[in-house]
N, C-alpha and C. Protein backbone atom coordinates (compact mmCIF):
# COMPACT_ATOMS: atom_id res chain seq x y z
N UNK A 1 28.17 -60.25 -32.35
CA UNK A 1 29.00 -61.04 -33.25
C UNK A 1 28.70 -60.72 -34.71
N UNK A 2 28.29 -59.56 -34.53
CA UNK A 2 27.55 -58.82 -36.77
C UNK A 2 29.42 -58.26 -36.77
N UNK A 3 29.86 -58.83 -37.80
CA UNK A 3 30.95 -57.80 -38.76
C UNK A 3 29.98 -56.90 -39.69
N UNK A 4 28.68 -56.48 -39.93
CA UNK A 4 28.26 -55.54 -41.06
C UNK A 4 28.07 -53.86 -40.10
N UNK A 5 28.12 -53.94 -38.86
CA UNK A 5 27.68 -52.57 -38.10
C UNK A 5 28.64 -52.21 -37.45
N UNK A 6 28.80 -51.00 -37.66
CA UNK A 6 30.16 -49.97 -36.63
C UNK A 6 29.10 -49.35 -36.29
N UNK A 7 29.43 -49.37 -34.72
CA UNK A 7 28.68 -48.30 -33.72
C UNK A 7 29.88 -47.55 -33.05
N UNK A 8 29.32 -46.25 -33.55
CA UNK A 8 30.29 -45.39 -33.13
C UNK A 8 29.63 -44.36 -32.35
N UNK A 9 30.17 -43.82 -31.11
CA UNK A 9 29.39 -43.15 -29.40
C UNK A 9 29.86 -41.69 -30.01
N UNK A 10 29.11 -41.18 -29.74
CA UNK A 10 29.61 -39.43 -29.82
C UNK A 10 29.35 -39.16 -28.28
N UNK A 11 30.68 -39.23 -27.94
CA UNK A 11 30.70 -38.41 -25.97
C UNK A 11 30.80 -36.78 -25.76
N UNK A 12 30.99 -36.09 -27.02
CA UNK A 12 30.78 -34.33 -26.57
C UNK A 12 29.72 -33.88 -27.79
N UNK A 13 29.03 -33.37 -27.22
CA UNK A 13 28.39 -32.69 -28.49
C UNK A 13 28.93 -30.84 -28.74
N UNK A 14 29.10 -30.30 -27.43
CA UNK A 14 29.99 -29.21 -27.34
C UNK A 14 31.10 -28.83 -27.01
N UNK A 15 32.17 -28.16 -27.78
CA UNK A 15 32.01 -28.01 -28.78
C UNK A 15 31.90 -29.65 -29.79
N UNK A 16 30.80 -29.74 -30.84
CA UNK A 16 30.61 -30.83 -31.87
C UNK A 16 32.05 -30.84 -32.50
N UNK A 17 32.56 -31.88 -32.69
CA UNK A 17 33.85 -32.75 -33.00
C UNK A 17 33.58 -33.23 -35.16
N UNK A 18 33.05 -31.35 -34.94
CA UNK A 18 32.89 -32.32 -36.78
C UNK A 18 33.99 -32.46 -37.43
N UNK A 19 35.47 -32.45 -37.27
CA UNK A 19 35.81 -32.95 -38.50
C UNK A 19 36.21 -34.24 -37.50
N UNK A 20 36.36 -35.00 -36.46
CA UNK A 20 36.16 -36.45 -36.17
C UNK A 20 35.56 -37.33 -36.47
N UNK A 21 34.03 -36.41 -36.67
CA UNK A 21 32.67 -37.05 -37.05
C UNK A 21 33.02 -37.54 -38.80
N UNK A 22 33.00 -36.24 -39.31
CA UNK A 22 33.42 -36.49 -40.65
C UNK A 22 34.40 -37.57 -41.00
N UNK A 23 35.46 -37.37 -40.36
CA UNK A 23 36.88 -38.37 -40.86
C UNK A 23 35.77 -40.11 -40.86
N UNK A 24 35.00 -40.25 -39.53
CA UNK A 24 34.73 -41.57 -39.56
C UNK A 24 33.63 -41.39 -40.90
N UNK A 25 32.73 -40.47 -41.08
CA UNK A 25 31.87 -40.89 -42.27
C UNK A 25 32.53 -41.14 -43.22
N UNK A 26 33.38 -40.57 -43.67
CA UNK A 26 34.33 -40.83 -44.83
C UNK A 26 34.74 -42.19 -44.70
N UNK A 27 35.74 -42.86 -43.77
CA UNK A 27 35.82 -44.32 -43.21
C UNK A 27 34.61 -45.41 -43.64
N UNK A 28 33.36 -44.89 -43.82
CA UNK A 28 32.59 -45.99 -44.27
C UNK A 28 31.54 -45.05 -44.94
N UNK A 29 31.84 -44.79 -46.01
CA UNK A 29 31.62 -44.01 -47.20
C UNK A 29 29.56 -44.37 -47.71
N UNK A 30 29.98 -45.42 -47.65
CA UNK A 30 29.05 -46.99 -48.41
C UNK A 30 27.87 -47.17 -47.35
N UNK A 31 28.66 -47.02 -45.68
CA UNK A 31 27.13 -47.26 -45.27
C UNK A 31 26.10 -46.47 -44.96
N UNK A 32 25.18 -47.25 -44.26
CA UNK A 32 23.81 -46.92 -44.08
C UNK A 32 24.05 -46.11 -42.94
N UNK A 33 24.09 -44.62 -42.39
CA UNK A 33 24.26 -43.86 -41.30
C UNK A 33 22.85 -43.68 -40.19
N UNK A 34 22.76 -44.03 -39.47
CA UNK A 34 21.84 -43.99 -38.31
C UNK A 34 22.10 -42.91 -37.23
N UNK A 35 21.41 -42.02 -36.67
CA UNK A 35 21.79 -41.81 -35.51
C UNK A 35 20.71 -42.26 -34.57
N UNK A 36 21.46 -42.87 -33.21
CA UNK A 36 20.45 -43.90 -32.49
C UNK A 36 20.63 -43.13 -31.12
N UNK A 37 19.10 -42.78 -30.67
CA UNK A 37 18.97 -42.01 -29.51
C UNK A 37 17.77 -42.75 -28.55
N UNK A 38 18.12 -42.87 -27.17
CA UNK A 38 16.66 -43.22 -26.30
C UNK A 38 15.54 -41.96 -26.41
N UNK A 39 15.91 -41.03 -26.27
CA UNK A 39 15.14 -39.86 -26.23
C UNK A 39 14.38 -39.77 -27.26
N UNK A 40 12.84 -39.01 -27.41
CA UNK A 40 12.05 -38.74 -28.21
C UNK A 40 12.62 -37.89 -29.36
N UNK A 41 12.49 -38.16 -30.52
CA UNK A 41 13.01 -37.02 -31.83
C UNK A 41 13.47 -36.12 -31.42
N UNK A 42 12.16 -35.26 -30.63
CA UNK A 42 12.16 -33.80 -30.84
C UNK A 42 12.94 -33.44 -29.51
N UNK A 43 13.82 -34.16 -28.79
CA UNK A 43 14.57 -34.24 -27.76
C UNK A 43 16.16 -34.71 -28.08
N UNK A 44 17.03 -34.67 -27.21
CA UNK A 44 17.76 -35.24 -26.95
C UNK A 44 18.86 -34.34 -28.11
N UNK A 45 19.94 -35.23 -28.56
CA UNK A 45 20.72 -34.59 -29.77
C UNK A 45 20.65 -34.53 -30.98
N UNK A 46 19.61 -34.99 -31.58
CA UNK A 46 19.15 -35.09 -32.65
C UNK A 46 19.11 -33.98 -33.04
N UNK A 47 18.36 -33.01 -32.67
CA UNK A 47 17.54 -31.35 -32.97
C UNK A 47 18.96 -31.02 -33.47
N UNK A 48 19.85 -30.88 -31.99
CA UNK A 48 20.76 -30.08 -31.82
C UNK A 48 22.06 -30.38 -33.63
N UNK A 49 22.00 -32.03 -33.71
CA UNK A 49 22.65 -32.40 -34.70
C UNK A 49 21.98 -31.82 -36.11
N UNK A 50 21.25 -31.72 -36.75
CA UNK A 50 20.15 -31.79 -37.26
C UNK A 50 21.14 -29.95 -37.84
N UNK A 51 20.82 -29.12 -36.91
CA UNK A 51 21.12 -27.48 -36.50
C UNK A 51 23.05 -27.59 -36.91
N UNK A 52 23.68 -28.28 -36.37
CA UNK A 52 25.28 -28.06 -36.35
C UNK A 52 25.96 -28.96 -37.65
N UNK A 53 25.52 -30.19 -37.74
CA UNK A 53 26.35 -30.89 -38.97
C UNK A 53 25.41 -31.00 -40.06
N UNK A 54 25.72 -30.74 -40.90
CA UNK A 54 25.45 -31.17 -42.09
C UNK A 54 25.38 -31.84 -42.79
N UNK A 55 25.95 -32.67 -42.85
CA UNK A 55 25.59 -34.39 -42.93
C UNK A 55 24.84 -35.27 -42.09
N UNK A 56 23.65 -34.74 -40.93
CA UNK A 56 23.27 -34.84 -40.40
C UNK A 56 21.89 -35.48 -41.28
N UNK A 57 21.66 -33.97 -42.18
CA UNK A 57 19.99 -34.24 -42.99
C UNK A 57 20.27 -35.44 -43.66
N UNK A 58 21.61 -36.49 -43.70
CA UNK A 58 21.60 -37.77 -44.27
C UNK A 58 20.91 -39.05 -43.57
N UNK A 59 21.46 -38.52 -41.83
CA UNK A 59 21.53 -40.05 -41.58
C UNK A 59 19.65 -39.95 -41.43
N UNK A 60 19.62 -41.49 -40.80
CA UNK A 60 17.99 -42.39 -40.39
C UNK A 60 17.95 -41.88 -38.58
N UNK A 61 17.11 -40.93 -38.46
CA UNK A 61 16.75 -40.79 -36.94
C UNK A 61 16.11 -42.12 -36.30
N UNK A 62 16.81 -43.29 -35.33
CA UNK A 62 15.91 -43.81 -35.16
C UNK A 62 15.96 -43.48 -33.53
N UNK A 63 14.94 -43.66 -33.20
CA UNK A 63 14.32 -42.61 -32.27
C UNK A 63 13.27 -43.07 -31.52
N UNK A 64 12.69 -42.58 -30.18
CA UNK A 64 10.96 -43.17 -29.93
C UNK A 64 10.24 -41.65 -30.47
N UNK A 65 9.43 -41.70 -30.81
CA UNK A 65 8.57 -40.87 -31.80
C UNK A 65 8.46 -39.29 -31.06
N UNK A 66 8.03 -38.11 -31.45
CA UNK A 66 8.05 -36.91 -30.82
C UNK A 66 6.98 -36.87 -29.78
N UNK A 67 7.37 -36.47 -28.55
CA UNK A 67 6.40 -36.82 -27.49
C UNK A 67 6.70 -35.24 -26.54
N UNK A 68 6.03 -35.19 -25.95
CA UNK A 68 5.65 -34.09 -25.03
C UNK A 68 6.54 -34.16 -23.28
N UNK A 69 6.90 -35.31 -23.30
CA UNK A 69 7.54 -36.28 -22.37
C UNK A 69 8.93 -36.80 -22.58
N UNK A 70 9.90 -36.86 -22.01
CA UNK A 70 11.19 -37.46 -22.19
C UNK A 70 10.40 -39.06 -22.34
N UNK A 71 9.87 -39.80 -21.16
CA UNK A 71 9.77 -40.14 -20.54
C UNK A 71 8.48 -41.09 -20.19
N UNK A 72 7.54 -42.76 -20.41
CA UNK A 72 6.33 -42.80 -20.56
C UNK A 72 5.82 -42.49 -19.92
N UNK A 73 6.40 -43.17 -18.38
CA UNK A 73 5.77 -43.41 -17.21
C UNK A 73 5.25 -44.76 -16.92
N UNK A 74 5.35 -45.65 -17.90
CA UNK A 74 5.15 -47.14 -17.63
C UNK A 74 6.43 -47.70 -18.32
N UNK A 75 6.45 -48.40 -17.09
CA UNK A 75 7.49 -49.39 -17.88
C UNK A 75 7.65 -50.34 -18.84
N UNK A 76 6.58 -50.68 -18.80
CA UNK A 76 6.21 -52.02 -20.04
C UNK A 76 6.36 -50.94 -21.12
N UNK A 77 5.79 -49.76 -21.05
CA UNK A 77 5.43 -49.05 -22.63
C UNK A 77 7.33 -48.72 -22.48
N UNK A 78 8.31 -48.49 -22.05
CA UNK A 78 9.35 -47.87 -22.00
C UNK A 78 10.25 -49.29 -22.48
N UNK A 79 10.35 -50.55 -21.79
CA UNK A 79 10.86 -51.47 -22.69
C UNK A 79 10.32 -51.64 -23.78
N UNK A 80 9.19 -52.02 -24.31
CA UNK A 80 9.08 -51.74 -26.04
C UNK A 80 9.01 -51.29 -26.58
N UNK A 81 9.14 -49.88 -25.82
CA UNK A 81 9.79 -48.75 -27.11
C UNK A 81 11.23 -48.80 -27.37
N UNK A 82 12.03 -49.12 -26.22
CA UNK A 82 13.61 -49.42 -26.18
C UNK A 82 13.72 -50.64 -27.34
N UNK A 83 13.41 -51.33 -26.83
CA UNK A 83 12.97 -52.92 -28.18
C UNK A 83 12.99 -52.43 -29.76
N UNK A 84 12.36 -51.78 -29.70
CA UNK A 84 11.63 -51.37 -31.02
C UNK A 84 12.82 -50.38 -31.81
N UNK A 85 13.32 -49.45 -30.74
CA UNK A 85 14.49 -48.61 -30.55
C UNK A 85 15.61 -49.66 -31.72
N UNK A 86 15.83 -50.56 -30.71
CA UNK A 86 17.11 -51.47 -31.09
C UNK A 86 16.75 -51.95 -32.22
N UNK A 87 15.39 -52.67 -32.18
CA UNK A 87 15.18 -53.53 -33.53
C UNK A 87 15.30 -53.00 -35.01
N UNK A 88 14.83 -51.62 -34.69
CA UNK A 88 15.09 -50.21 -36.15
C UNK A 88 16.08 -50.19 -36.59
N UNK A 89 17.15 -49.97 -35.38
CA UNK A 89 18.81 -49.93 -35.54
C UNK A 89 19.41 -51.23 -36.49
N UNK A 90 19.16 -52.56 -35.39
CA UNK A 90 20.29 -53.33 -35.82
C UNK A 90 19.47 -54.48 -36.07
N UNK A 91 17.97 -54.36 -36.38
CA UNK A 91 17.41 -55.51 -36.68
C UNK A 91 17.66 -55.92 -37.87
């Protein structure tokens, strides 16, 4: 129930949809850009974003930290990193 956050899903990364991507950055010029991933930094689409758009080196990676592992292996440690995940984002 926040009117201050647009969450917007990127469903292809190949081929990357930059001038879609772009049109929406332009659309909210003003805000604060995040890209929000479960995966560790140095995983997932981040890298790959990071490498293809350019407006990328803008947004806030929030992220669970660079790990050696997708993955903890405990669950307790995997919900509060998810927690922590969200709280970065939209706390």
């Amino acid at each position: 129930k926040r009117d201050d956050v647009a969450i917007v899903r990127v469903e292809q990364l190949y081929p990357l949809p930059e001038k879609q991507i772009k049109q929406i950055l332009n659309k909210y010029k003003n805000a604060k850009v995040c890209w929000v991933q479960e995966e560790p930094r140095n995983m997932g689409a981040w890298q790959y974003l990071l490498v293809n758009l350019a407006e990328a080196a803008g947004f806030t990676p929030v992220t669970r930290k660079a790990s050696a592992s997708p993955a903890t292996g405990f669950k307790k440690v995997h919900d509060q990193q998810q927690h922590d995940i969200v709280d970065a984002a939209f706390g």
